[in-house]
C-alpha atoms as a PDB file:
ATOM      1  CA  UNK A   1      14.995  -8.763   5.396  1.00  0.00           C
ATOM      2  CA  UNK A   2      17.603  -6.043   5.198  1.00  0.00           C
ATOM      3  CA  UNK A   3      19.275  -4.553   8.404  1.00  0.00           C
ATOM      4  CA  UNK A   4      17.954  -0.972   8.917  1.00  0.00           C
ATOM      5  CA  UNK A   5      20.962   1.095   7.788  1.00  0.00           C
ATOM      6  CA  UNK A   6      23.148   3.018  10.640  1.00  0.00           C
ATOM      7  CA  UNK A   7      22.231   6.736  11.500  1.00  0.00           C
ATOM      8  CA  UNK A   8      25.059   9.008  12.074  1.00  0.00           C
ATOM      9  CA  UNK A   9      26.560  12.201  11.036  1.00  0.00           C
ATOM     10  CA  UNK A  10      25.903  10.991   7.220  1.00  0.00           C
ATOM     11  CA  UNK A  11      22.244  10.897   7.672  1.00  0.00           C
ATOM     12  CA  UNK A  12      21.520  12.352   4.548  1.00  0.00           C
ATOM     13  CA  UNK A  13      23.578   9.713   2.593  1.00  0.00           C
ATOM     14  CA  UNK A  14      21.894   6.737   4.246  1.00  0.00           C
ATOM     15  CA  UNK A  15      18.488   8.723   3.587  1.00  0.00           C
ATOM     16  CA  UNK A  16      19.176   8.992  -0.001  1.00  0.00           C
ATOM     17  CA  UNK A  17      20.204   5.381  -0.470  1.00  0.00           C
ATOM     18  CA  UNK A  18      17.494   3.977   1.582  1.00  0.00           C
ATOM     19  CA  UNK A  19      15.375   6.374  -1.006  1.00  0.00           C
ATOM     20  CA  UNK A  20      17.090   4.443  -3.903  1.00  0.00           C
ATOM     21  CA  UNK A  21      16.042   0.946  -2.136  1.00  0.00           C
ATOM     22  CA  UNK A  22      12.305   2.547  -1.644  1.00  0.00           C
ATOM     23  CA  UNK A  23      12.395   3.301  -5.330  1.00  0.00           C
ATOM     24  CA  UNK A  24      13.627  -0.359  -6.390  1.00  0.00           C
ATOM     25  CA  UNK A  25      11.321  -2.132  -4.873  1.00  0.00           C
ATOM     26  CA  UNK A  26       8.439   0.275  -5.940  1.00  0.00           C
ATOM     27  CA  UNK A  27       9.753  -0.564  -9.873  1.00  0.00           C
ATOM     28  CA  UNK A  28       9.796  -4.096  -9.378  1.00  0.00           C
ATOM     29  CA  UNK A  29       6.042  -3.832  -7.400  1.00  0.00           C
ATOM     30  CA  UNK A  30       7.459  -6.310  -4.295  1.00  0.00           C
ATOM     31  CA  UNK A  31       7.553  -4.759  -1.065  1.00  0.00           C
ATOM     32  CA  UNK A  32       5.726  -5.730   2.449  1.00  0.00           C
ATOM     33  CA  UNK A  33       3.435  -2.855   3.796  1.00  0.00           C
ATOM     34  CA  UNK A  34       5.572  -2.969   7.505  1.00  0.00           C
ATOM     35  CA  UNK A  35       9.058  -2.204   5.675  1.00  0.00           C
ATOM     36  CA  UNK A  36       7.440   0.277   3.293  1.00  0.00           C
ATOM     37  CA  UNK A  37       6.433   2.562   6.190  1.00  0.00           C
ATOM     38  CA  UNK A  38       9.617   2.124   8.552  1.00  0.00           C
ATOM     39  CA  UNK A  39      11.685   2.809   5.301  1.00  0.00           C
ATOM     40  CA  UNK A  40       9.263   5.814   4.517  1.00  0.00           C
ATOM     41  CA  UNK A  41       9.453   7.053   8.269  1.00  0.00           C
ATOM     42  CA  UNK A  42      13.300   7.351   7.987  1.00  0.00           C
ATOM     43  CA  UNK A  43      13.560   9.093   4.760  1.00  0.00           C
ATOM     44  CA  UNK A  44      13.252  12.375   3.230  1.00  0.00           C
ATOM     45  CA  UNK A  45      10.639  12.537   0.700  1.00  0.00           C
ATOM     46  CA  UNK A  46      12.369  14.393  -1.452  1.00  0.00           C
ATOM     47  CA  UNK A  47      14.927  11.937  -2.043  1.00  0.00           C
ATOM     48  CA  UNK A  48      11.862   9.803  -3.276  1.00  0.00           C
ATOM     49  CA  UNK A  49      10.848  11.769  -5.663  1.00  0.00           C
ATOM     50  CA  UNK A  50      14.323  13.119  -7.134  1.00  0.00           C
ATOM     51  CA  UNK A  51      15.174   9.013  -6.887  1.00  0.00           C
ATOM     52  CA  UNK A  52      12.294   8.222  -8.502  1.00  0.00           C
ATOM     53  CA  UNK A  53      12.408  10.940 -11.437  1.00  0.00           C
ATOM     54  CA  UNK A  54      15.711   9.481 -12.403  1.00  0.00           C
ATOM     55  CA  UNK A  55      14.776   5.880 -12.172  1.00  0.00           C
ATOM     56  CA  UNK A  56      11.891   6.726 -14.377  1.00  0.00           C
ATOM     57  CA  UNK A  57      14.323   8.666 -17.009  1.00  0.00           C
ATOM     58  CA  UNK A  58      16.819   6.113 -17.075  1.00  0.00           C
ATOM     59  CA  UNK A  59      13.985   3.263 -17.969  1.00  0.00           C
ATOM     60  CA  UNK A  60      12.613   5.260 -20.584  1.00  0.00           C
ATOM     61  CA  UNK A  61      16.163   6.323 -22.110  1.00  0.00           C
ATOM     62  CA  UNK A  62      17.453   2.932 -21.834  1.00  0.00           C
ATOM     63  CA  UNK A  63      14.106   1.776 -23.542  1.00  0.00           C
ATOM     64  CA  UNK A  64      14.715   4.154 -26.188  1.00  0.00           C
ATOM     65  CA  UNK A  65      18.142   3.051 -26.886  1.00  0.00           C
ATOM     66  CA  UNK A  66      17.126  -0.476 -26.732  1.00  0.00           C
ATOM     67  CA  UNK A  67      14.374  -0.075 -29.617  1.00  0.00           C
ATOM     68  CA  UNK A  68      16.745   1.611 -31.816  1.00  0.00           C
ATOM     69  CA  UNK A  69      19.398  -1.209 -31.218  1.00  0.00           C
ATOM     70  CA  UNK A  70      16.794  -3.434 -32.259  1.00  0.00           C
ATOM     71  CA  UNK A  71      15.679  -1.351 -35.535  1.00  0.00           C
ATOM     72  CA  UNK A  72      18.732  -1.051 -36.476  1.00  0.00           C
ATOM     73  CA  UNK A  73      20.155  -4.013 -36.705  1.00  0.00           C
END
């Protein structure tokens, strides 16, 4: 397991990359229940959901483009 990230003056960085992590593992569906909530306890939700959003719109565009690569060729 990962090393819990530093907390310092750039607190809202490490927030908003731990919020990335949180949203990787969520995609792939592998995550234990005891890192989920100390990762969840030391990050702002909103990063989670403006993370997630994005994650979800890059999937779906890079979907997109991959089914008209596909079609096209």
């Amino acid at each position: 397991m990962a090393e819990p990230l530093p907390e310092d003056k750039n607190s809202g960085k490490v927030s908003f990359w731990r919020a990335v992590r949180i949203v990787a593992w969520a995609f792939v569906g592998l995550r234990d229940r005891s890192g989920h909530q100390q990762d969840m306890a030391q990050v702002k939700p909103v990063h989670v959901i403006v993370v997630g959003v994005l994650a979800a719109l890059l999937l779906v565009l890079s979907l997109v483009w991959l089914v008209n690569t596909v079609l096209s060729a």
